[in-house]
C-alpha atoms as a PDB file:
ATOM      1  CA  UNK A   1       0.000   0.000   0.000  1.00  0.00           C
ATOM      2  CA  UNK A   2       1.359   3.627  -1.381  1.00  0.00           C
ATOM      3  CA  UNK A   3       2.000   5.661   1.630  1.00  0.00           C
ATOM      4  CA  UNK A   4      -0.741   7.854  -0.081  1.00  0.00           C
ATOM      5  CA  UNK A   5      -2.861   5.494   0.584  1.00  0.00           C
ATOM      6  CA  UNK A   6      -2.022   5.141   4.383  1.00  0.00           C
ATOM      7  CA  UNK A   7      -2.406   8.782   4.961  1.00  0.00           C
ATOM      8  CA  UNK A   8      -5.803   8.344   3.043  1.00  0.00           C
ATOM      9  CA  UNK A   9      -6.719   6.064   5.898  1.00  0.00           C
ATOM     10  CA  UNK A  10      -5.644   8.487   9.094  1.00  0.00           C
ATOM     11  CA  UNK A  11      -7.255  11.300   7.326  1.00  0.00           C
ATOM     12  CA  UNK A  12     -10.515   9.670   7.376  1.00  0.00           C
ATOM     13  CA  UNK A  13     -10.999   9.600  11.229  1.00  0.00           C
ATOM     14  CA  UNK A  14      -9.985  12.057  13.767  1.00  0.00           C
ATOM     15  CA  UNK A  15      -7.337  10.225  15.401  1.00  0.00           C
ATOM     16  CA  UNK A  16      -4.728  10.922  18.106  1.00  0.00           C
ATOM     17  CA  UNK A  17      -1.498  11.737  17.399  1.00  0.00           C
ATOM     18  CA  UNK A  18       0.856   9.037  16.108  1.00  0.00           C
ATOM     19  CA  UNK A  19       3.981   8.805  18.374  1.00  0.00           C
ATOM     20  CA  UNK A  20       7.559   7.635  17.773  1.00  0.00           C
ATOM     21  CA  UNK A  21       9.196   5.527  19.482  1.00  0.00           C
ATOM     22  CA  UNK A  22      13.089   6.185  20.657  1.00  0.00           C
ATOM     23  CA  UNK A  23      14.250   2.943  20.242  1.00  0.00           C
ATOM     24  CA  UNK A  24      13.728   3.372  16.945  1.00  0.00           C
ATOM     25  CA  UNK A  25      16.474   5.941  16.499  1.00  0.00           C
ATOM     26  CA  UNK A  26      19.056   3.523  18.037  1.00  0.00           C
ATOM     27  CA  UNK A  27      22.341   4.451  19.267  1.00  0.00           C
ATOM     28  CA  UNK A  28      22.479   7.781  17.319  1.00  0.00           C
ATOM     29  CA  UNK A  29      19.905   9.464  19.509  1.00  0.00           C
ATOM     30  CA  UNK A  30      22.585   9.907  22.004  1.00  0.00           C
ATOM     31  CA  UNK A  31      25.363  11.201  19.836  1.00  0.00           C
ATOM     32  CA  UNK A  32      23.009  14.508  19.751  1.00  0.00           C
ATOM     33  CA  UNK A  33      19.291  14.360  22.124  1.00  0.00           C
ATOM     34  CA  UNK A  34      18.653  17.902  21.170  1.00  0.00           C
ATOM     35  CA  UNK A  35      18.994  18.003  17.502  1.00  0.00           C
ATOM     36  CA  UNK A  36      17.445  14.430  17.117  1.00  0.00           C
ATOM     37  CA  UNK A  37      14.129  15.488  18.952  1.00  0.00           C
ATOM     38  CA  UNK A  38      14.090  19.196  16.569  1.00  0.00           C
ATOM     39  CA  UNK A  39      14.300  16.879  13.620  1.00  0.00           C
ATOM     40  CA  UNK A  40      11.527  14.412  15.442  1.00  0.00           C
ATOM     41  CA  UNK A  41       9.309  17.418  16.246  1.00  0.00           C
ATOM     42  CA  UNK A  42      10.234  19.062  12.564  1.00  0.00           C
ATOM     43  CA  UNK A  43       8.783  15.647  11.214  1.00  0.00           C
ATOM     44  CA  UNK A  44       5.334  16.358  12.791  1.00  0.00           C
ATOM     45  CA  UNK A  45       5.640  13.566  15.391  1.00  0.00           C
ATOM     46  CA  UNK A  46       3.777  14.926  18.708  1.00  0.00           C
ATOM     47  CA  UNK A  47       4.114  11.801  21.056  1.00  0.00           C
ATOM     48  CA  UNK A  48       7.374  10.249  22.300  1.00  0.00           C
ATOM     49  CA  UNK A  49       7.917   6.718  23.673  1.00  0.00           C
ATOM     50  CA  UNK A  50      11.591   7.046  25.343  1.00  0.00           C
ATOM     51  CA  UNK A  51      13.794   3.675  25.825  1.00  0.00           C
ATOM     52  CA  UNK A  52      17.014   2.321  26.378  1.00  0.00           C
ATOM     53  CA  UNK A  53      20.083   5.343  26.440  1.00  0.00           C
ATOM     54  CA  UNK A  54      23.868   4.580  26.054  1.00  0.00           C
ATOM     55  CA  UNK A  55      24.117   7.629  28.119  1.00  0.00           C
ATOM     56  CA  UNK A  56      22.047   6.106  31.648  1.00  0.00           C
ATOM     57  CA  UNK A  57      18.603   7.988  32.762  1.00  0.00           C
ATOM     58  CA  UNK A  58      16.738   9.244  30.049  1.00  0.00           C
ATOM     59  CA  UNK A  59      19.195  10.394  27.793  1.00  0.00           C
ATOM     60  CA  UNK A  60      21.731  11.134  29.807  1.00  0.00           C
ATOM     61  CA  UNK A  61      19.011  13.627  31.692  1.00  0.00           C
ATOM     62  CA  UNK A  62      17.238  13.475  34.968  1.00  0.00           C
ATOM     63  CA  UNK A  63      12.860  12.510  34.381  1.00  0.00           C
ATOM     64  CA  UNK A  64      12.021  16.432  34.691  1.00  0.00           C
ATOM     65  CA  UNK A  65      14.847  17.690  32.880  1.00  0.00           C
ATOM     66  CA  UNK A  66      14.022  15.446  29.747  1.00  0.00           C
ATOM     67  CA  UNK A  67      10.309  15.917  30.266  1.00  0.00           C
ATOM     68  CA  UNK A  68      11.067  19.857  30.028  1.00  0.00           C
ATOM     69  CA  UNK A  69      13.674  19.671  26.942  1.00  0.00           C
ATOM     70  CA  UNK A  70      10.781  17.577  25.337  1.00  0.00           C
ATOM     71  CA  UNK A  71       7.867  20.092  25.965  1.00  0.00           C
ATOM     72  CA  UNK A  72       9.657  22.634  25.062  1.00  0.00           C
ATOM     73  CA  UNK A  73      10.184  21.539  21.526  1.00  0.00           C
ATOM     74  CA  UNK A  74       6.329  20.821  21.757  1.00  0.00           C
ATOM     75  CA  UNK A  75       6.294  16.941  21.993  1.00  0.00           C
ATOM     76  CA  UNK A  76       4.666  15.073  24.562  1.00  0.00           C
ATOM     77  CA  UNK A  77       6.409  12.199  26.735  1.00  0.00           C
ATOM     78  CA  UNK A  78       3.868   9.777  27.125  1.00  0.00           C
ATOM     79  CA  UNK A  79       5.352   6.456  28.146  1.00  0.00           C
ATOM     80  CA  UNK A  80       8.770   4.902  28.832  1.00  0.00           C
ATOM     81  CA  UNK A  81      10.313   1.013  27.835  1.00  0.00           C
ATOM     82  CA  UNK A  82      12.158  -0.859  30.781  1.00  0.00           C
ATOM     83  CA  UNK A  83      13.128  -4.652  30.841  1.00  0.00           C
ATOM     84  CA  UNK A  84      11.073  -6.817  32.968  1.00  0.00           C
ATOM     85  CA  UNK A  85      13.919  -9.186  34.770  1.00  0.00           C
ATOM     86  CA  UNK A  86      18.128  -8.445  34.562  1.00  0.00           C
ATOM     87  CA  UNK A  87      19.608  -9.824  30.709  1.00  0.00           C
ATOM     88  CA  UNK A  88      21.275 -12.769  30.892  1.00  0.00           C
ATOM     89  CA  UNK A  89      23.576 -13.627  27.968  1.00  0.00           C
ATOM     90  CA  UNK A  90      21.627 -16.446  26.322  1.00  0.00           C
ATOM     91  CA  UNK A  91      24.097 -20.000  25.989  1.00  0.00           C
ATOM     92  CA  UNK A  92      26.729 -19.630  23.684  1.00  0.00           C
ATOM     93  CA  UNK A  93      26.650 -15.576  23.868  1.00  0.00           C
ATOM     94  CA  UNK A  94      24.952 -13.407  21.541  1.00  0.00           C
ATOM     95  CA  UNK A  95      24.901 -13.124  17.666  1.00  0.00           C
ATOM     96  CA  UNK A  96      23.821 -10.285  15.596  1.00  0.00           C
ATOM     97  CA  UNK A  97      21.178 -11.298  13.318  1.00  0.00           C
ATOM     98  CA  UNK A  98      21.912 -11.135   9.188  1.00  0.00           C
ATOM     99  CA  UNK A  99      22.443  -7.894   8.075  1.00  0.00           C
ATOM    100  CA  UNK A 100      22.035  -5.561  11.400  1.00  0.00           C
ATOM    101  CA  UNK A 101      24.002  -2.946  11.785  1.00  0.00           C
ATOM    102  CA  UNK A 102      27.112  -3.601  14.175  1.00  0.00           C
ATOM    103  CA  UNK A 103      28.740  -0.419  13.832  1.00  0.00           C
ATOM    104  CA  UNK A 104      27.508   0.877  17.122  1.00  0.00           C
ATOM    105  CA  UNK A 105      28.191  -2.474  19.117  1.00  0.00           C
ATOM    106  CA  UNK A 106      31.048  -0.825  20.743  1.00  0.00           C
ATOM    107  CA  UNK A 107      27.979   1.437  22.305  1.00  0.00           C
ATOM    108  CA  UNK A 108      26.206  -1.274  23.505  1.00  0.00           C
ATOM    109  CA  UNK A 109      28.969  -2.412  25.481  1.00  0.00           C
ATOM    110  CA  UNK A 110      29.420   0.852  27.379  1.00  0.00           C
ATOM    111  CA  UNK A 111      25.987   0.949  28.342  1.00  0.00           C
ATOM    112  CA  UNK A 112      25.198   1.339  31.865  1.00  0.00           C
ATOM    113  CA  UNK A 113      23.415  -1.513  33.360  1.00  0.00           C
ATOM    114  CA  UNK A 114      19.475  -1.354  33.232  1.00  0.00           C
ATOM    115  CA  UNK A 115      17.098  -0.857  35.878  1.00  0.00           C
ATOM    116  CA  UNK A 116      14.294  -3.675  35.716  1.00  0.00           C
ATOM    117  CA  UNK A 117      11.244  -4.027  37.337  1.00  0.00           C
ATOM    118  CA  UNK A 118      12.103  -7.188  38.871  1.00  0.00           C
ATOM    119  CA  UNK A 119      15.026  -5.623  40.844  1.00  0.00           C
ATOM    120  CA  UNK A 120      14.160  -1.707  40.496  1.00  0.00           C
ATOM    121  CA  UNK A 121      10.243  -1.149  39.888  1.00  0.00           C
ATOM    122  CA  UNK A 122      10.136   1.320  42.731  1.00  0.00           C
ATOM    123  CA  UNK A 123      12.586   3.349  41.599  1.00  0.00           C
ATOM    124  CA  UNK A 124      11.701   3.599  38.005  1.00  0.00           C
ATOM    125  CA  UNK A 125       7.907   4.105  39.040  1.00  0.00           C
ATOM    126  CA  UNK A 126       9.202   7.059  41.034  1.00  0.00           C
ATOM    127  CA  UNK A 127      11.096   8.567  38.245  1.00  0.00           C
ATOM    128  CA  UNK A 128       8.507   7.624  35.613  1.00  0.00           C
ATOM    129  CA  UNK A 129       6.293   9.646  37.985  1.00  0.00           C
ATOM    130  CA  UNK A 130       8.620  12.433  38.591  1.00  0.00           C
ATOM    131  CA  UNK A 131       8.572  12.890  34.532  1.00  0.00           C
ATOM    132  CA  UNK A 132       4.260  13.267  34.747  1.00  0.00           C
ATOM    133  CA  UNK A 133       4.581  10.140  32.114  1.00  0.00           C
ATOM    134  CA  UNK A 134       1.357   8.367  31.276  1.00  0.00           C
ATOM    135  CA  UNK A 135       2.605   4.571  30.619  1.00  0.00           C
ATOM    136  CA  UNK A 136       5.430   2.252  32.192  1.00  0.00           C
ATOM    137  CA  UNK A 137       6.170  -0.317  29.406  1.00  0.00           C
ATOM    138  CA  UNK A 138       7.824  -3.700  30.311  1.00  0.00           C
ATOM    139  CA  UNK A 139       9.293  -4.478  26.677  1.00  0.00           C
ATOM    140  CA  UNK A 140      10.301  -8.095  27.424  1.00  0.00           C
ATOM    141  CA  UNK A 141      10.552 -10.443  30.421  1.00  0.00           C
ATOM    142  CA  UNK A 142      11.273 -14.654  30.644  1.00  0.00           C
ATOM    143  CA  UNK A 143       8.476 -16.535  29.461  1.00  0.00           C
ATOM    144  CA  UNK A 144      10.689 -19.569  28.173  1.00  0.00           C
ATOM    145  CA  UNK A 145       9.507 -21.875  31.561  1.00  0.00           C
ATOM    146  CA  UNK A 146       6.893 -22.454  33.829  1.00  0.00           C
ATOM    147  CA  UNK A 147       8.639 -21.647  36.439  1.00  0.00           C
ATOM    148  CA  UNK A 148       9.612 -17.729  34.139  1.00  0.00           C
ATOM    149  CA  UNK A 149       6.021 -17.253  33.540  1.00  0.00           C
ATOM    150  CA  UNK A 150       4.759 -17.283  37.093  1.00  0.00           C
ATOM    151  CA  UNK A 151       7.891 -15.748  38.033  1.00  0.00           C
ATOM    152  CA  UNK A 152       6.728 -12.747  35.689  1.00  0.00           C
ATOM    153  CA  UNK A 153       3.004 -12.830  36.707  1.00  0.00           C
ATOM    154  CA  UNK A 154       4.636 -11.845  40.038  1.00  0.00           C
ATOM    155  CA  UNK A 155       7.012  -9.224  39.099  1.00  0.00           C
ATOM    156  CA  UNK A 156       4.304  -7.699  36.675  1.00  0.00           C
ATOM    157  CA  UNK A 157       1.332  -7.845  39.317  1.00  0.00           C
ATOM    158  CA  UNK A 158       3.540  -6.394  41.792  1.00  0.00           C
ATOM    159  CA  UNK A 159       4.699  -3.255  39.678  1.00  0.00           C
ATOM    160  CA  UNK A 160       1.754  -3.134  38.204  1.00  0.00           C
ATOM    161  CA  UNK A 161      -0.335  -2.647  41.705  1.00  0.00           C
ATOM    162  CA  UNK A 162       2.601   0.088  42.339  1.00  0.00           C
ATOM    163  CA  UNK A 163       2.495   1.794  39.187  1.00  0.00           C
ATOM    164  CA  UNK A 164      -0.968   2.507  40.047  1.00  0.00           C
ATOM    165  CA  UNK A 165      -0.378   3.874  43.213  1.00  0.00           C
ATOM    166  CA  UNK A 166       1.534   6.408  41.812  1.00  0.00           C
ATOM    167  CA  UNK A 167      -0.830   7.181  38.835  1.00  0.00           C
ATOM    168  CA  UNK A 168       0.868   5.579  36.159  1.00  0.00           C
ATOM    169  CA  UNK A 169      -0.465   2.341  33.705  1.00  0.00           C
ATOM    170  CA  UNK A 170       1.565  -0.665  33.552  1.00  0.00           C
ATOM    171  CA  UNK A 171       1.677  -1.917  29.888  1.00  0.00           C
ATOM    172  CA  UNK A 172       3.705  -5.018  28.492  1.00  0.00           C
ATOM    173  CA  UNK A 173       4.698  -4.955  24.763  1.00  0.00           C
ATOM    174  CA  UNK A 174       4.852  -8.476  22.927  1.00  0.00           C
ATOM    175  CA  UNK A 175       7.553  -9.529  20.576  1.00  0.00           C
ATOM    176  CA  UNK A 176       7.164 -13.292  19.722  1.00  0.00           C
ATOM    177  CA  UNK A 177       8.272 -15.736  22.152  1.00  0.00           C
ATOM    178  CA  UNK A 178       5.094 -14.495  24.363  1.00  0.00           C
ATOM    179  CA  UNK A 179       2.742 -16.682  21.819  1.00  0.00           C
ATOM    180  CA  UNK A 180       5.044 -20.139  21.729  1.00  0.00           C
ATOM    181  CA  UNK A 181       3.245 -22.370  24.240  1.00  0.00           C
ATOM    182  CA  UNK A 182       5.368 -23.647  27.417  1.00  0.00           C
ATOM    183  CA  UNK A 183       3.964 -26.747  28.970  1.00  0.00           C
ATOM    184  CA  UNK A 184       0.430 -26.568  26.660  1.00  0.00           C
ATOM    185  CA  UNK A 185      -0.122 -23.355  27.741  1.00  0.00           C
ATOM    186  CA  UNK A 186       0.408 -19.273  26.014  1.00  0.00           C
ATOM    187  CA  UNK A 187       2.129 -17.249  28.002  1.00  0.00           C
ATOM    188  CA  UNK A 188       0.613 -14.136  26.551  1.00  0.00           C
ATOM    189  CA  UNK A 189      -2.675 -15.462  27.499  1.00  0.00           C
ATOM    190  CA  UNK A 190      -1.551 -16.435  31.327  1.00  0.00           C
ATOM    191  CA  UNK A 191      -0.597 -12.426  31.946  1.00  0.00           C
ATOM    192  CA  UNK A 192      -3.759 -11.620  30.348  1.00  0.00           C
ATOM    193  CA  UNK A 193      -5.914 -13.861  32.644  1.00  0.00           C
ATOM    194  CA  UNK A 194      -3.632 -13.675  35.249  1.00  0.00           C
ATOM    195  CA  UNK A 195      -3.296 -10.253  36.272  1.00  0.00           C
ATOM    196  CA  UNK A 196      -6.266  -8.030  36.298  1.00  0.00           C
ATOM    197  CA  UNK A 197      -6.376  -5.848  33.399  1.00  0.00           C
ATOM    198  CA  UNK A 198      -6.982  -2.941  36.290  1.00  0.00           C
ATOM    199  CA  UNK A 199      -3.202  -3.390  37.188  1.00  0.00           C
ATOM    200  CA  UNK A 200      -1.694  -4.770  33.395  1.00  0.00           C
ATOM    201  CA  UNK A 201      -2.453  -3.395  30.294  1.00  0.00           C
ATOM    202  CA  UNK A 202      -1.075  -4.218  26.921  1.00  0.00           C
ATOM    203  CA  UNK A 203       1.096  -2.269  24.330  1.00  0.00           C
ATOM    204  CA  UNK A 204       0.171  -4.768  21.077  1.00  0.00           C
ATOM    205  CA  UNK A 205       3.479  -4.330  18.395  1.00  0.00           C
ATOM    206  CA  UNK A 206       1.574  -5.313  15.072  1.00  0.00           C
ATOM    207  CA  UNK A 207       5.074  -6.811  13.761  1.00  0.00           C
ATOM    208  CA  UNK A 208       5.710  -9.203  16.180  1.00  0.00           C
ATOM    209  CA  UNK A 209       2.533 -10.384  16.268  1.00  0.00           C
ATOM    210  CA  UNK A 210       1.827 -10.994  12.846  1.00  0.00           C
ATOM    211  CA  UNK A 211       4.791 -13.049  12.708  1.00  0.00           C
ATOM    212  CA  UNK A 212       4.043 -14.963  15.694  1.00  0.00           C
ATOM    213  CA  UNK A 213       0.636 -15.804  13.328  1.00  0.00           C
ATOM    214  CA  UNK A 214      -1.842 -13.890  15.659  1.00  0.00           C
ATOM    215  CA  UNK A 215      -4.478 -12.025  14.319  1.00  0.00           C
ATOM    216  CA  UNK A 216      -4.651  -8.034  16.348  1.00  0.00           C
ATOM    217  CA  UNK A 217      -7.836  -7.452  15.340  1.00  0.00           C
ATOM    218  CA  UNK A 218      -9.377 -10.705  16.928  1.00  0.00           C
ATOM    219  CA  UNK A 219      -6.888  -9.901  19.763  1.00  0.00           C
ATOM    220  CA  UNK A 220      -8.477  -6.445  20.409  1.00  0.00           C
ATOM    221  CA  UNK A 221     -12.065  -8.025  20.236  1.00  0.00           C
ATOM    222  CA  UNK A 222     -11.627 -10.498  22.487  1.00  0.00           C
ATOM    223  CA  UNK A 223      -9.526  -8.124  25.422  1.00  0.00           C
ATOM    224  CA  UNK A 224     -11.310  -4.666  24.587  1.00  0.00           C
ATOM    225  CA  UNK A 225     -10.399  -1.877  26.585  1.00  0.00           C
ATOM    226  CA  UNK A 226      -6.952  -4.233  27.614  1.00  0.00           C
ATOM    227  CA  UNK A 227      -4.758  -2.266  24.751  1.00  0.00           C
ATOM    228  CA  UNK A 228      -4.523   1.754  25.057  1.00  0.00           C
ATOM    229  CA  UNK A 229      -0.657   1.811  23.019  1.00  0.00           C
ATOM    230  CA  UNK A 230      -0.080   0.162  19.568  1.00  0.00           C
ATOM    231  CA  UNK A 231       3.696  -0.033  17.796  1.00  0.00           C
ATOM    232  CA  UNK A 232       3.007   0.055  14.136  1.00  0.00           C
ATOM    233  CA  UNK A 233       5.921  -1.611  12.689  1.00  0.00           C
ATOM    234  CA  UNK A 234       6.777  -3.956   9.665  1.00  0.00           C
ATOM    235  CA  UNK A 235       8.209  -6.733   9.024  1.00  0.00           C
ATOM    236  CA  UNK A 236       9.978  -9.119   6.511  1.00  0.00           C
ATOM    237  CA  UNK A 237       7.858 -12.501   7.832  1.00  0.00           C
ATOM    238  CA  UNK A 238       9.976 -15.553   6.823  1.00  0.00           C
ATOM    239  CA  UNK A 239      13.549 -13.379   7.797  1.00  0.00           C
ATOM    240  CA  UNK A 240      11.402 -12.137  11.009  1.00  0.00           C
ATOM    241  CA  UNK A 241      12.760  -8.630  10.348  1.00  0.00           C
ATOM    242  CA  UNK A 242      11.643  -5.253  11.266  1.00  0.00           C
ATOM    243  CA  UNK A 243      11.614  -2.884   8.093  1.00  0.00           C
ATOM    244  CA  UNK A 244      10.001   0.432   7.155  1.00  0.00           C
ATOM    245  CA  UNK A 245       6.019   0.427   6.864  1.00  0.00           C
ATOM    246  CA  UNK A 246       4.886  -0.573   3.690  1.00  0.00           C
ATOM    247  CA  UNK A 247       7.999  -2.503   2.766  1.00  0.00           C
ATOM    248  CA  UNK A 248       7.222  -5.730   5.009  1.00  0.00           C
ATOM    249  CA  UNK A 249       3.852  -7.997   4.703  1.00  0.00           C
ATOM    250  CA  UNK A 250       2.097  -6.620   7.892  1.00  0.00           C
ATOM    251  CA  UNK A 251      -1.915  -6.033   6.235  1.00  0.00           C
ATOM    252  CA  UNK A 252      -2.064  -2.559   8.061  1.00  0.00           C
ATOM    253  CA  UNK A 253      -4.925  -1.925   5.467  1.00  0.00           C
ATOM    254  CA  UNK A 254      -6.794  -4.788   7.425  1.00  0.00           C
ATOM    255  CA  UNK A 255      -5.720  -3.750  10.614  1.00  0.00           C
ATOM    256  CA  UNK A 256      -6.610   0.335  10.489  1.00  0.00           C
ATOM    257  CA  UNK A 257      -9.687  -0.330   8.794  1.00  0.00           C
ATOM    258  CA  UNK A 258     -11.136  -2.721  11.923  1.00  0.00           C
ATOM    259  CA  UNK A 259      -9.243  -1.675  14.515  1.00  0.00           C
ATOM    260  CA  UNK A 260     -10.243   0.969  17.489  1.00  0.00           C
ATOM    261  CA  UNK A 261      -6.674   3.077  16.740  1.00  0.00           C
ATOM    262  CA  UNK A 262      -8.727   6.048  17.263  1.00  0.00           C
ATOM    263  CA  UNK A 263      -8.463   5.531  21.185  1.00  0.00           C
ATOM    264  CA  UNK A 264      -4.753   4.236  21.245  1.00  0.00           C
ATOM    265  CA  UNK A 265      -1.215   6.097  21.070  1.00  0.00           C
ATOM    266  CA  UNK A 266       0.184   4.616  18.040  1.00  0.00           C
ATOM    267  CA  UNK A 267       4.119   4.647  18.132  1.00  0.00           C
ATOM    268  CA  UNK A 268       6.484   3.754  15.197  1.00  0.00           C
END
């Protein structure tokens, strides 16, 4: 589908503004903050998802000092990624997939180690709060086990019930390994019937759920109410690549056409 033909489809509803999401500018982000959120904001993005920073904190920057730098530039900080449980190298180390970019592996390396909920949920709650964000987003936690997934339920209930306290909505964005049963059972379905949707929302990525062979718009039928953030991203299927909208085989035709987007922040 032409990207004329996207916009064709957002014009026809009055919908909230589509965000970006940080991650998505990588490393670079942190070789410049400022400029990188002018060009974001020159774009015509209004809504920000922050993530992971080389730099520690958000950017380098304390919650209200990033939450300031972003308002003034006349973007809005709405939510904020944070791994569920500490990484572990998986067995045998980790490989770069096919044709990613490893020119800023040398970055990864110097990165600070990352809060996670498991270890550090007060503490990011507070500084989540401290930035008047919106969402906490746990962007990936075990699930491989039986013993992972109630392990998570746990951790996610628990931050969940805290994020709360402090005004804030828990969310947990899917990649794919959520949908691979463990022990005849989904884990994506045990934190949705496991933990009340009062204390655990979801933030559904279109990508990795189309890959993992799941269908978002039954999703959103049968949970309604259960997903207020969306990532709209593409992918090459059989590779199980991310790539830019409308090059990949995600049916986003299908999806904006039945989905309720107009009550969701959409990030790319």
């Amino acid at each position: 589908m032409s990207g004329k033909g996207y916009a064709s489809l957002f014009e026809k509803f009055a919908m909230h503004p589509v965000g970006l999401q940080l991650y998505t500018m990588g490393g670079t982000i942190d070789d410049d903050v400022n400029g990188t959120l002018q060009k974001i904001a020159a774009i015509g993005y209004k809504d920000l998802e922050s993530a992971f920073s080389i730099k520690g904190g958000f950017y380098g920057m304390k919650p209200k000092e990033f939450a300031k730098l972003t308002k003034d530039m006349g973007l809005s900080w709405v939510s904020h990624h944070v791994i569920g449980a500490p990484f572990v190298m998986p067995p045998g180390g980790f490989k770069m997939p096919a044709g990613m970019d490893t020119t800023r592996l040398h970055q990864l390396r110097s990165m600070p180690p990352m809060k996670n909920l498991k270890e550090n949920s007060q503490e990011i709650i507070d500084s989540v709060a401290e930035g008047g964000l919106k969402y906490l987003v746990c962007a990936s936690i075990p699930l491989s086990t039986t013993t992972e997934i109630n392990e998570a339920i746990v951790i996610l209930g628990r931050s969940g019930e805290a994020a709360k306290k402090a005004g804030i909505t828990l969310c947990y964005h899917n990649h794919t390994h959520e949908f691979e049963s463990v022990d005849g059972k989904i884990p994506y379905d045990q934190l949705l019937t496991q933990i009340s949707p009062d204390i655990l929302k979801m933030e559904l990525d279109l990508g990795w759920a189309t890959v993992a062979g799941q269908d978002p718009v039954e999703m959103f039928r049968k949970s309604p109410g259960r997903y207020p953030l969306w990532h709209v991203k593409d992918m090459i299927i059989v590779e199980k690549m991310p790539t830019e909208v409308g090059n990949g085989s995600v049916d986003f035709k299908e999806y904006l056409l039945h989905l309720p987007w107009r009550a969701c922040n959409i990030s790319l």
